[in-house]
C-alpha atoms as a PDB file:
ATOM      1  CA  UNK A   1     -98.294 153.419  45.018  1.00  0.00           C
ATOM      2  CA  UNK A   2     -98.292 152.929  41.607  1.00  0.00           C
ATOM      3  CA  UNK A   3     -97.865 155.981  39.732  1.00  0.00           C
ATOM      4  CA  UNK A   4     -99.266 156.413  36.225  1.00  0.00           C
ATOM      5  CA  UNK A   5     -97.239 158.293  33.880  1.00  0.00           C
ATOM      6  CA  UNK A   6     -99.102 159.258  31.230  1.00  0.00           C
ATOM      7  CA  UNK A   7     -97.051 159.517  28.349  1.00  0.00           C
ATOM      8  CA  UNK A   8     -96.153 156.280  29.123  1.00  0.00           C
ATOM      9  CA  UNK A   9     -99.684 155.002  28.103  1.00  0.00           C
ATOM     10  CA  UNK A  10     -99.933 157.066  24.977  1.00  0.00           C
ATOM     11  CA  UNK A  11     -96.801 155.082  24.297  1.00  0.00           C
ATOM     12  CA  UNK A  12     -98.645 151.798  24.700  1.00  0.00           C
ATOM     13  CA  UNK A  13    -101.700 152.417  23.261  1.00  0.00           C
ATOM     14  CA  UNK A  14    -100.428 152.690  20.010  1.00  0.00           C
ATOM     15  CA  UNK A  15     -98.912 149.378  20.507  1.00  0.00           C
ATOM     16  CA  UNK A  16    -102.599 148.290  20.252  1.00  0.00           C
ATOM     17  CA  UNK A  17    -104.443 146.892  16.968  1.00  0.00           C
ATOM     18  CA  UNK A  18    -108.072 146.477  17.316  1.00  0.00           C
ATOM     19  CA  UNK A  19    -111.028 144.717  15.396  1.00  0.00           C
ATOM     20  CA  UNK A  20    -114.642 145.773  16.624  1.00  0.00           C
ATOM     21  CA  UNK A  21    -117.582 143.056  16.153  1.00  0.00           C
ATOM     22  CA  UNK A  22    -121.531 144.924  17.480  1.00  0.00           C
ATOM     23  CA  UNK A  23    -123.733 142.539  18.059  1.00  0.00           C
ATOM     24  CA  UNK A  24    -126.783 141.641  20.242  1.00  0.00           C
ATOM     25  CA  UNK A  25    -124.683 139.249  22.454  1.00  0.00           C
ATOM     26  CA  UNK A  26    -121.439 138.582  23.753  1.00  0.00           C
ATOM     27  CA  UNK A  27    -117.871 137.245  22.122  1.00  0.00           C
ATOM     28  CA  UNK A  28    -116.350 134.762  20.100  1.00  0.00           C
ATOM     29  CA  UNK A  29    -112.118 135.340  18.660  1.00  0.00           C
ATOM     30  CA  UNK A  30    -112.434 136.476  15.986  1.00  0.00           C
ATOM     31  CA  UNK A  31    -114.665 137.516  13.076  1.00  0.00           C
ATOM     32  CA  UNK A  32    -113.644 134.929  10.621  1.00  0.00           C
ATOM     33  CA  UNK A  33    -113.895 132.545  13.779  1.00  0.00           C
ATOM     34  CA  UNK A  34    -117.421 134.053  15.087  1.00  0.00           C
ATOM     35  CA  UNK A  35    -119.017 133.925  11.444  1.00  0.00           C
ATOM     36  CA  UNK A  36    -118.810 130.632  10.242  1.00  0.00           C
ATOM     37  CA  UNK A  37    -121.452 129.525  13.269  1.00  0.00           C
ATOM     38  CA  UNK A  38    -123.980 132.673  11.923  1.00  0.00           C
ATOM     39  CA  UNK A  39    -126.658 131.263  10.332  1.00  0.00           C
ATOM     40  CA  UNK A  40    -129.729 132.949   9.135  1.00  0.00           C
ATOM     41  CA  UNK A  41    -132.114 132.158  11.642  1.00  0.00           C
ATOM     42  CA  UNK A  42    -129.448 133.180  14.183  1.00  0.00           C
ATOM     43  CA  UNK A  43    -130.132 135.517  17.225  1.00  0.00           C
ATOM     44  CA  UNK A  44    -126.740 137.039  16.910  1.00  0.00           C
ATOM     45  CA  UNK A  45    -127.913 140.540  14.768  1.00  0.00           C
ATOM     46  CA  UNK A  46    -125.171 141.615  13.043  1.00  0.00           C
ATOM     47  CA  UNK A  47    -121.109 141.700  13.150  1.00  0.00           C
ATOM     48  CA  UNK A  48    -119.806 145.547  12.487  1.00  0.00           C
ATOM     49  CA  UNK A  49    -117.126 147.574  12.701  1.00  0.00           C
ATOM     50  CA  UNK A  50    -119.468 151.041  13.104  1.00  0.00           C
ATOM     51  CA  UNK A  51    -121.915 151.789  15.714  1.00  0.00           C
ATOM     52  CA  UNK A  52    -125.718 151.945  14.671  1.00  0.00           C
ATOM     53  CA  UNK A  53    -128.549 151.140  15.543  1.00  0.00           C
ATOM     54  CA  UNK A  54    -132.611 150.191  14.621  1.00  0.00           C
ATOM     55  CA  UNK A  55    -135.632 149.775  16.054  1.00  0.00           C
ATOM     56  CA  UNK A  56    -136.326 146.249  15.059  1.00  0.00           C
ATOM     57  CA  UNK A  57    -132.815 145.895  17.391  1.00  0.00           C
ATOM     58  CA  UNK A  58    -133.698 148.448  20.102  1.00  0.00           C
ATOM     59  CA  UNK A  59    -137.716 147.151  20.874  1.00  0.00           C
ATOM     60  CA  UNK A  60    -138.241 150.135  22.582  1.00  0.00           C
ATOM     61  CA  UNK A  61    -139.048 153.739  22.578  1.00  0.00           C
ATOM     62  CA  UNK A  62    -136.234 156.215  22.192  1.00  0.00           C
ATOM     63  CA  UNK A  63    -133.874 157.732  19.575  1.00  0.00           C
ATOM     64  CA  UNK A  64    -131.633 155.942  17.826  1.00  0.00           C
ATOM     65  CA  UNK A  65    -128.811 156.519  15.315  1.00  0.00           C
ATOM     66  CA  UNK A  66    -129.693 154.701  11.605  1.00  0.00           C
ATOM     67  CA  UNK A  67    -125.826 155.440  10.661  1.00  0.00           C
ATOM     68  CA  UNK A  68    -124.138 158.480  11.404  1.00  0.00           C
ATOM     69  CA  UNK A  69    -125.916 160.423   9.121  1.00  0.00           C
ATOM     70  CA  UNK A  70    -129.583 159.720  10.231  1.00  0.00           C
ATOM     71  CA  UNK A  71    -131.288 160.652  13.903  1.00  0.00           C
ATOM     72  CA  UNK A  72    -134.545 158.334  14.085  1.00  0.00           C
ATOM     73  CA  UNK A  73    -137.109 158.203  16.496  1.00  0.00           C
ATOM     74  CA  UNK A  74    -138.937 154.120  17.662  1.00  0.00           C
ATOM     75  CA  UNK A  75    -142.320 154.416  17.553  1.00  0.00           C
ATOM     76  CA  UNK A  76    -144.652 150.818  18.223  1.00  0.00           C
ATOM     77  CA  UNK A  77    -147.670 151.270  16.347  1.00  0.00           C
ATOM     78  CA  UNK A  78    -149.671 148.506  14.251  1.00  0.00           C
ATOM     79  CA  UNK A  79    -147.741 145.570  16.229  1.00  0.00           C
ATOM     80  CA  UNK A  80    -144.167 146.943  15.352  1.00  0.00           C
ATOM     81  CA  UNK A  81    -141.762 148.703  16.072  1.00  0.00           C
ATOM     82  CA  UNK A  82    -141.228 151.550  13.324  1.00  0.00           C
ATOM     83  CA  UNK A  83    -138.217 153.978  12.282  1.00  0.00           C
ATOM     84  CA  UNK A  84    -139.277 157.430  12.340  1.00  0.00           C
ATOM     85  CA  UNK A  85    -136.569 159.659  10.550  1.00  0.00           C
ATOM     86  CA  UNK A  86    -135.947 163.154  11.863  1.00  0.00           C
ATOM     87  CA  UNK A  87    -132.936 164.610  10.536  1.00  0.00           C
ATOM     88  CA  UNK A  88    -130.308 164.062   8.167  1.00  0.00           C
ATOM     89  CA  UNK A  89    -126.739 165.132   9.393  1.00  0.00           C
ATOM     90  CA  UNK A  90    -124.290 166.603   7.272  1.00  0.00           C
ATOM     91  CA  UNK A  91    -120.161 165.454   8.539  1.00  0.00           C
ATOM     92  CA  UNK A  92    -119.192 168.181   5.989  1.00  0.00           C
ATOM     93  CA  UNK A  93    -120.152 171.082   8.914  1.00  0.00           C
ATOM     94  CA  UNK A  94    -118.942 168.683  11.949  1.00  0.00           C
ATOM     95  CA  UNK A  95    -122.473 167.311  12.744  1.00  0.00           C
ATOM     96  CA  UNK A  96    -122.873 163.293  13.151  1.00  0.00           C
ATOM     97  CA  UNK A  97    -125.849 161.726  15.053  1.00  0.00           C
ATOM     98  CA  UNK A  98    -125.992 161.654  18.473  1.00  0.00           C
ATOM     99  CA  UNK A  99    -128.833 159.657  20.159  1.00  0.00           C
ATOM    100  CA  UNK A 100    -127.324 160.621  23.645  1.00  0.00           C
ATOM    101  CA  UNK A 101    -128.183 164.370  22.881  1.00  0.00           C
ATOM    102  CA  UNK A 102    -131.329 163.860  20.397  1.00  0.00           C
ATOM    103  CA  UNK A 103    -130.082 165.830  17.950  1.00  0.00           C
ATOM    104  CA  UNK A 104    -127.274 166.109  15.242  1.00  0.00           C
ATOM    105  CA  UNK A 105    -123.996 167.329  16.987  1.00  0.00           C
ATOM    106  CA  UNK A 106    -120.446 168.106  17.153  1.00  0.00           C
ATOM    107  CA  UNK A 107    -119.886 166.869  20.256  1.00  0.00           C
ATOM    108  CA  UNK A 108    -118.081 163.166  21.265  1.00  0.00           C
ATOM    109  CA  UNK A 109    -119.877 160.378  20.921  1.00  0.00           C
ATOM    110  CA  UNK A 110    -120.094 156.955  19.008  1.00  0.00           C
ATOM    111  CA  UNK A 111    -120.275 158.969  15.347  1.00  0.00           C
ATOM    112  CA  UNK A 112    -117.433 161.245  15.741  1.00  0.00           C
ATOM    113  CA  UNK A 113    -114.538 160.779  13.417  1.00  0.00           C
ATOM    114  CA  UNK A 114    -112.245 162.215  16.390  1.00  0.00           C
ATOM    115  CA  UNK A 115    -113.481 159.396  19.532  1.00  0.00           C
ATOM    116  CA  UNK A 116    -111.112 156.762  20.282  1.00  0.00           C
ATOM    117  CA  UNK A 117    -109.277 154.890  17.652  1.00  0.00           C
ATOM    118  CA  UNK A 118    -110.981 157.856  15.334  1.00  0.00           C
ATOM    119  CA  UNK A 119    -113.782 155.235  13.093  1.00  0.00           C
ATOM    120  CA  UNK A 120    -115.693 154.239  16.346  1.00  0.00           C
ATOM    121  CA  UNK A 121    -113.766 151.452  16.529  1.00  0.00           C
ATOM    122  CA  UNK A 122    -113.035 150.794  20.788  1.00  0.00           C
ATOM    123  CA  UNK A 123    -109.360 150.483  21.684  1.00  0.00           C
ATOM    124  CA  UNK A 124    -108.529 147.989  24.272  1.00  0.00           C
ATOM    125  CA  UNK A 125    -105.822 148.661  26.854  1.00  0.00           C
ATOM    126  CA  UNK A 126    -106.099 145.432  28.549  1.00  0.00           C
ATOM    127  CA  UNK A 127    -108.334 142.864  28.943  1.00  0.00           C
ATOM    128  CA  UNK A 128    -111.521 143.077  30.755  1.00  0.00           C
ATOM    129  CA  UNK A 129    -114.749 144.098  30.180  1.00  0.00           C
ATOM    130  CA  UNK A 130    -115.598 148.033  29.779  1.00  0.00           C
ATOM    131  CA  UNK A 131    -118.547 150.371  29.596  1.00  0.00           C
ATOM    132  CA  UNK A 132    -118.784 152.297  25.857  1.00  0.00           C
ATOM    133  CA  UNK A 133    -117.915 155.945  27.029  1.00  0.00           C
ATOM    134  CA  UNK A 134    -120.522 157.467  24.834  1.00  0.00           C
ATOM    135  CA  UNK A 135    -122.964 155.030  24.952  1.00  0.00           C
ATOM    136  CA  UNK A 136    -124.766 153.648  27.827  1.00  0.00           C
ATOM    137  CA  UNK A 137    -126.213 150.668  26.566  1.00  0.00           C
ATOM    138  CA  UNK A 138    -123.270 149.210  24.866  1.00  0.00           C
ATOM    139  CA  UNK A 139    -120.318 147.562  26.386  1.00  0.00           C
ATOM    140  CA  UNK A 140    -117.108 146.520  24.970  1.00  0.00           C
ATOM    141  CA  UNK A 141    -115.448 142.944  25.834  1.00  0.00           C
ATOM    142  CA  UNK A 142    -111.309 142.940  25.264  1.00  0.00           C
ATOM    143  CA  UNK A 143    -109.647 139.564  25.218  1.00  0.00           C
ATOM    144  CA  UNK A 144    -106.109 138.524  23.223  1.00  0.00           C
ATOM    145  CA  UNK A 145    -106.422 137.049  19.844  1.00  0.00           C
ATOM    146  CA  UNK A 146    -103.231 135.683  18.770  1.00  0.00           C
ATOM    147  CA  UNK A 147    -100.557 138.664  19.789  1.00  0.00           C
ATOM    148  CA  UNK A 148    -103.388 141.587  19.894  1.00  0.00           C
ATOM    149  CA  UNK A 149    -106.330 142.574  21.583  1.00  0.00           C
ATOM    150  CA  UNK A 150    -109.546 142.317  20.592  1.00  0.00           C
ATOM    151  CA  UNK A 151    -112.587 144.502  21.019  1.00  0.00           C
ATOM    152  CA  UNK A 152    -115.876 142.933  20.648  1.00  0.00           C
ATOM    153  CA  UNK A 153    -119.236 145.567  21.148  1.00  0.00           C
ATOM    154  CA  UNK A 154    -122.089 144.287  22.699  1.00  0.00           C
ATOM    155  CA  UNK A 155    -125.492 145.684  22.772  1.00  0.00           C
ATOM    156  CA  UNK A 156    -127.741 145.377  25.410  1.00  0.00           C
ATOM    157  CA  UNK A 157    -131.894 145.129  24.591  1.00  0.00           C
ATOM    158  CA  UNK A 158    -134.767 146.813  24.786  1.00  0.00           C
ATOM    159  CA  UNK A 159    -134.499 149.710  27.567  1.00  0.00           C
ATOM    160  CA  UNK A 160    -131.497 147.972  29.416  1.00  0.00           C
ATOM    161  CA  UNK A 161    -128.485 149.726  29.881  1.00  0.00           C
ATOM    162  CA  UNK A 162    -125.142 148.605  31.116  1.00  0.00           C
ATOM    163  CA  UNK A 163    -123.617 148.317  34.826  1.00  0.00           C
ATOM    164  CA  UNK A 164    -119.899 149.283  34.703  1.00  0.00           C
ATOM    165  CA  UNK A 165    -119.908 147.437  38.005  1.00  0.00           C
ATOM    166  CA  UNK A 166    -121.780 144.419  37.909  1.00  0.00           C
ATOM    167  CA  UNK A 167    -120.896 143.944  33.890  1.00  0.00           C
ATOM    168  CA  UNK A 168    -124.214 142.902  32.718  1.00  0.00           C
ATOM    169  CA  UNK A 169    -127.142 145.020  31.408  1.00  0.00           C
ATOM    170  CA  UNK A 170    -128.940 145.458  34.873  1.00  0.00           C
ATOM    171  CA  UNK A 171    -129.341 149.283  34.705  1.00  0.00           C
ATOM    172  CA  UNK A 172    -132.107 151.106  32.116  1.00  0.00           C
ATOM    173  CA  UNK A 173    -132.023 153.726  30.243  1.00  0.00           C
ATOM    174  CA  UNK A 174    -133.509 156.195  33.274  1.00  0.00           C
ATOM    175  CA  UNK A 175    -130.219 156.017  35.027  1.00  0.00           C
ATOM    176  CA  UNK A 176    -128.185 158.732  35.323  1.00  0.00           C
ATOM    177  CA  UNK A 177    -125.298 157.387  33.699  1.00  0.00           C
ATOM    178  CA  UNK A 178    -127.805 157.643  30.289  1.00  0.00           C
ATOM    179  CA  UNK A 179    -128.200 161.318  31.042  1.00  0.00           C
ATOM    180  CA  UNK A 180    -125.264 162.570  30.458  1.00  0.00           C
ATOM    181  CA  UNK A 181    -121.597 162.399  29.797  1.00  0.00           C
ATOM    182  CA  UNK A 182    -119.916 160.096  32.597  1.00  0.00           C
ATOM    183  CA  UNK A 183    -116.459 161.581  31.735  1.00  0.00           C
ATOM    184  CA  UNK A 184    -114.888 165.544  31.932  1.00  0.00           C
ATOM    185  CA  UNK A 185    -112.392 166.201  29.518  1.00  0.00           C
ATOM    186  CA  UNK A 186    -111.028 170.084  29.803  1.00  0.00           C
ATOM    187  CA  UNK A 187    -107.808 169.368  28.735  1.00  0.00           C
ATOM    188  CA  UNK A 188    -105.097 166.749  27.526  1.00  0.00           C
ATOM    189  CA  UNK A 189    -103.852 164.206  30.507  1.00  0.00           C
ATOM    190  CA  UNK A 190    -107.273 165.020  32.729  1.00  0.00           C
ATOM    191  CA  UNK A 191    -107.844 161.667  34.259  1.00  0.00           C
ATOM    192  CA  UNK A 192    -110.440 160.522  36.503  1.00  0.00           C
ATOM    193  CA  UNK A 193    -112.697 157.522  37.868  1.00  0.00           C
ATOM    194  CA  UNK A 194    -115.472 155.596  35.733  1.00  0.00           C
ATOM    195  CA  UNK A 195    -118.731 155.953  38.042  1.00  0.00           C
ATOM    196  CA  UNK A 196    -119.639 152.616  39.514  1.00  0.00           C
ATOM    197  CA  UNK A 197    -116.563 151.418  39.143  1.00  0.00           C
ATOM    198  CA  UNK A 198    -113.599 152.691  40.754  1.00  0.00           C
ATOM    199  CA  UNK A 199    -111.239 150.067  39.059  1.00  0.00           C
ATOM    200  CA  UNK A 200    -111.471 151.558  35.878  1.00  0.00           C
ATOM    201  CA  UNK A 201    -110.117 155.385  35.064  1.00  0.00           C
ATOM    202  CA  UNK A 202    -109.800 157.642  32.087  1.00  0.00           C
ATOM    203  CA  UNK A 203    -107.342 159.884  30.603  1.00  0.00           C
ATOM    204  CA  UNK A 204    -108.489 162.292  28.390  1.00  0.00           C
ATOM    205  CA  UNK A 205    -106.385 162.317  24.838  1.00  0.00           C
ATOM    206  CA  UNK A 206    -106.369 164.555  21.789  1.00  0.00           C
ATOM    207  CA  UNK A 207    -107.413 163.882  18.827  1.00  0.00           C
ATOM    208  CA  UNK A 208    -107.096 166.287  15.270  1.00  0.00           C
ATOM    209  CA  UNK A 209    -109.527 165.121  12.272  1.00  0.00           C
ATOM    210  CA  UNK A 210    -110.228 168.730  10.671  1.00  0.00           C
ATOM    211  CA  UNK A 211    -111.383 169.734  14.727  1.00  0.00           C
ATOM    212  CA  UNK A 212    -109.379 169.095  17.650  1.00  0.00           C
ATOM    213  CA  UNK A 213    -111.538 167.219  20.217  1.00  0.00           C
ATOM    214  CA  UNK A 214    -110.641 165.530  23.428  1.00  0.00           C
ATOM    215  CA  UNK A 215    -112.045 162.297  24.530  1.00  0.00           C
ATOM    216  CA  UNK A 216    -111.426 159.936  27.297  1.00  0.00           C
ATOM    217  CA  UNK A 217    -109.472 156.690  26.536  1.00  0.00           C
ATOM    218  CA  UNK A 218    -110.214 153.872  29.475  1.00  0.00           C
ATOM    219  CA  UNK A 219    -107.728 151.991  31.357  1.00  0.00           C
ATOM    220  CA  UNK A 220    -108.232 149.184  34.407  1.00  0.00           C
ATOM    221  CA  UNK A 221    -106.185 149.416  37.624  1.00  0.00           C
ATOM    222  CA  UNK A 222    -104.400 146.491  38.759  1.00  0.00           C
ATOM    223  CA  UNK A 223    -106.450 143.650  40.461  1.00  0.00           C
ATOM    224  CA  UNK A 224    -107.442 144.782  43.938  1.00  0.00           C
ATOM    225  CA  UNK A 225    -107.194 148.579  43.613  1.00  0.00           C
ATOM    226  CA  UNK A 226    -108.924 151.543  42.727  1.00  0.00           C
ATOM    227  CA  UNK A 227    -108.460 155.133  40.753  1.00  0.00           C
ATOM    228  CA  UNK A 228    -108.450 157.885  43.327  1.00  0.00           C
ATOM    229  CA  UNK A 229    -106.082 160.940  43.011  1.00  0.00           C
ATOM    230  CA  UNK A 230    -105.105 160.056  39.700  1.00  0.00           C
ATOM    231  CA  UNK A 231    -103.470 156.981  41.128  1.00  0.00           C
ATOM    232  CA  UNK A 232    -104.163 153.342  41.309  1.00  0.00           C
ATOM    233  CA  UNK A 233    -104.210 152.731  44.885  1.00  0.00           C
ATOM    234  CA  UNK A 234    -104.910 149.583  47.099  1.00  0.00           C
ATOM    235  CA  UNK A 235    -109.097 149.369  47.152  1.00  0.00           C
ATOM    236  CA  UNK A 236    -111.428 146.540  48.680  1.00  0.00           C
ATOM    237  CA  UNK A 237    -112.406 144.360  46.238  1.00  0.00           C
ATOM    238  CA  UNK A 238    -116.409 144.097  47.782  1.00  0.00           C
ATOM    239  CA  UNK A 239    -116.580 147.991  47.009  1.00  0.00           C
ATOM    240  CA  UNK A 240    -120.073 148.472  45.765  1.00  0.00           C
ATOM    241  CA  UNK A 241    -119.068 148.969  41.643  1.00  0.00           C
ATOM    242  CA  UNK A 242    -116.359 146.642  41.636  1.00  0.00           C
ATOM    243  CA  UNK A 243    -116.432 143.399  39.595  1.00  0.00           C
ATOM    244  CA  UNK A 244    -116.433 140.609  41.689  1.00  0.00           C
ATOM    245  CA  UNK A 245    -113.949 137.841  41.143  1.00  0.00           C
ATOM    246  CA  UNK A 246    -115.900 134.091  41.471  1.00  0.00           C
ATOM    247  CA  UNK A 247    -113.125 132.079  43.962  1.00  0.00           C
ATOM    248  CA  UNK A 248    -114.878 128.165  42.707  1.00  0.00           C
ATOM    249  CA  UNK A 249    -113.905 129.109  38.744  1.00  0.00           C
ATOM    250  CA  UNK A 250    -110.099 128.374  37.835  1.00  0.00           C
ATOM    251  CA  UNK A 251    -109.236 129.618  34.160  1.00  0.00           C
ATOM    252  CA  UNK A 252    -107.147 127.252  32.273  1.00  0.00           C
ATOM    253  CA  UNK A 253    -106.906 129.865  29.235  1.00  0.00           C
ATOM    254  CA  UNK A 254    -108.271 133.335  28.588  1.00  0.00           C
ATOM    255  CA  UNK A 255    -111.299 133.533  26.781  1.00  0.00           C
ATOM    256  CA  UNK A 256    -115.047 133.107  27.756  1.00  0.00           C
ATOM    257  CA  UNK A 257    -116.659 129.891  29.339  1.00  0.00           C
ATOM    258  CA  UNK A 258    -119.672 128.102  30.425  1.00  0.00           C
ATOM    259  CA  UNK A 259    -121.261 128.477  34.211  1.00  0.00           C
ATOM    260  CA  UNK A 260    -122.547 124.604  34.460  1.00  0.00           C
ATOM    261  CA  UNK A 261    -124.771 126.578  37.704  1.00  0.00           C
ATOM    262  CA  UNK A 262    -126.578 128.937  35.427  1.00  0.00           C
ATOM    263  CA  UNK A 263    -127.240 128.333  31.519  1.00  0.00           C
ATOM    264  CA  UNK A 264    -127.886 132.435  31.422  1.00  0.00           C
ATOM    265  CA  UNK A 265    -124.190 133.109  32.525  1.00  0.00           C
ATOM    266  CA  UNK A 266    -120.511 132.779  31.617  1.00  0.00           C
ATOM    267  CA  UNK A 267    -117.182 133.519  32.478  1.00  0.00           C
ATOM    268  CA  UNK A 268    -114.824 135.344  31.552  1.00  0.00           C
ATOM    269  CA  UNK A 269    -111.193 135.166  31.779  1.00  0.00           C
ATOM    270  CA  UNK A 270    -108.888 137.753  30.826  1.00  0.00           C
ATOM    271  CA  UNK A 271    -105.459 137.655  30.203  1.00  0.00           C
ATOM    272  CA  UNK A 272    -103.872 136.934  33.377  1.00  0.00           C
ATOM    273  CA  UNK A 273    -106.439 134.057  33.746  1.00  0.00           C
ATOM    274  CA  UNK A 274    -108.388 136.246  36.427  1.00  0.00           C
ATOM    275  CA  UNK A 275    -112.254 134.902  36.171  1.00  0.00           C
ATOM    276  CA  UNK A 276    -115.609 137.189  36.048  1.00  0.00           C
ATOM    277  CA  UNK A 277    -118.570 135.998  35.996  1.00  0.00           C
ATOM    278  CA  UNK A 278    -121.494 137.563  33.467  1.00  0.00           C
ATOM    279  CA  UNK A 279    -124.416 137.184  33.334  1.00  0.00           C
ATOM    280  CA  UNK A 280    -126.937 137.657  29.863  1.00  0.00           C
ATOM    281  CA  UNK A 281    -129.005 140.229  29.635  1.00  0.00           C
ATOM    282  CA  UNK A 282    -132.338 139.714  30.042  1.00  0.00           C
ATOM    283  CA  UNK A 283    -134.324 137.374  27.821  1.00  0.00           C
ATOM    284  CA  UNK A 284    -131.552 135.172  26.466  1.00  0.00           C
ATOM    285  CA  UNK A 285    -129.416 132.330  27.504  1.00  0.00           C
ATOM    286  CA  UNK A 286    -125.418 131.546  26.660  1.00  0.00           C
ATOM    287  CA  UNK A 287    -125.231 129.648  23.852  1.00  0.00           C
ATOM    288  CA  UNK A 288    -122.475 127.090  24.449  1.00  0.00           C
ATOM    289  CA  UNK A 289    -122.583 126.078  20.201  1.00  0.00           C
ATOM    290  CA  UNK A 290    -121.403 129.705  19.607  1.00  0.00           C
ATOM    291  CA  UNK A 291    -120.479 130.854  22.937  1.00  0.00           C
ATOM    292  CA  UNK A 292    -122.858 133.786  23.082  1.00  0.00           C
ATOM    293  CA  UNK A 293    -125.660 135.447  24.806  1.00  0.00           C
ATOM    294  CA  UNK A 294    -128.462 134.383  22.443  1.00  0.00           C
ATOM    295  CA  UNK A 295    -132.648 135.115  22.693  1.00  0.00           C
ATOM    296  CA  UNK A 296    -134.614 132.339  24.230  1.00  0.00           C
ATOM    297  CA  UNK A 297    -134.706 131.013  27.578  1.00  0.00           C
ATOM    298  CA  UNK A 298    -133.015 127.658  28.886  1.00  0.00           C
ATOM    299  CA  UNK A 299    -133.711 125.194  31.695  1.00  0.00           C
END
């Protein structure tokens, strides 16, 4: 058994420094690294350290969050897609857009100065790849740069949403895990599962900016096991939800890599030079030049 202590990974956590890059496809090592390939006919749509969105980047229905200040609305109407603004949120009374809810809100999510490492940046525990725990159609990519970690936010298209389990943007926006939080958070230390995915957990943490808020902070269990009584315990890999691990891919280095079977997928390999395969969402290819998911198809 291996028992988690908790305090024990508050400990570590703060031995983590993150950067955050949100774009429309997957990583490179850093932004410095990552920006001198960017040029501006490139698919890649933007490198950020805040989550927000647009239409022109969403190319479909729904609400979307201009900044944290501004609820909008996609509409497609004369061969576009346009931004409809509905309301203006004011931070001063604890209100920051929330697309999740529709609505301006002091609840967790993406906008809130209190989620995470407390400016929307993602903090990576370990390597891997992880769902965004406010957001369903982002996921967040962690891989070492140098001696830290690095936390790179990728969007997925359209009406796709992302699949904790299979790690690519295979699920839409009319799954559950859209409707609602994925995560309970009564009280400091609460811990539980990630649905789909049984190898990663949560522990909910406190956080104090002006309101004290709780939100969940993610964590992977070891290779081969699974989160059940708030406990990393022995699991079957070929779980339905669980990443599976290619056995013909050997990694050499961490970082992400080429499938020579498939130009729409790539590997990744974390750390511990464990390999996952990904695959691009659809309607783009990995780009080998800048080692990203990239509109366009390939052959």
């Amino acid at each position: 058994m291996l028992r988690i202590k908790v305090a024990l990974l508050v400990v570590v956590l703060s031995l983590f420094i993150n950067n955050s890059y949100s774009y429309g496809s997957s990583s490179a090592y850093s932004k410095s690294m990552f920006a001198k390939y960017i040029e501006p006919t490139s698919a890649v749509l933007s490198i950020e350290t805040s989550y927000q969105d647009s239409c022109a980047m969403r190319q479909a229905p729904g609400f979307v969050c201009l900044d944290c200040s501004v609820l909008a609305r996609c509409v497609f109407r004369g061969n576009q897609w346009d931004t409809i603004a509905l309301e203006a949120c004011d931070p001063a009374q604890g209100l920051y857009c929330n697309a999740n809810e529709q609505r301006c809100s002091s609840n967790m999510g993406p906008c809130h100065p209190g989620t995470g490492g407390g400016d929307g940046i993602f903090a990576c525990t370990s390597s891997g790849v992880f769902p965004d725990p406010h957001q369903c159609q982002r996921y967040h990519m962690c891989f070492p740069s140098g001696p830290v970690l690095v936390s790179v936010n990728v969007l997925c298209g359209g009406n796709s949403a992302f699949h904790p389990g299979t790690s690519d943007c295979s699920l839409t926006t009319a799954h559950q895990i859209c409707q609602g939080n994925q995560f309970t958070c009564d009280y400091v230390g609460q811990m539980g599962a990630w649905p789909l995915n049984a190898n990663i957990y949560y522990i909910c943490m406190a956080r104090t900016n002006g309101v004290r808020v709780l939100f969940p902070q993610l964590f992977r269990c070891p290779v081969g096991h699974v989160f059940f009584n708030d406990d990393c315990v022995p699991g079957n890999n070929n779980v339905p939800g669980l990443p599976g691990q290619p056995p013909n891919y050997i990694c050499s280095r961490p970082g992400i890599f080429y499938d020579p079977a498939d130009c729409r997928s790539y590997f990744f390999c974390d750390g511990n030079l464990r390999a996952q395969r990904v695959t691009c969402p659809i309607g783009t290819y990995f780009n080998r030049m800048i080692n990203a998911c990239t509109r366009g198809t390939c052959i």
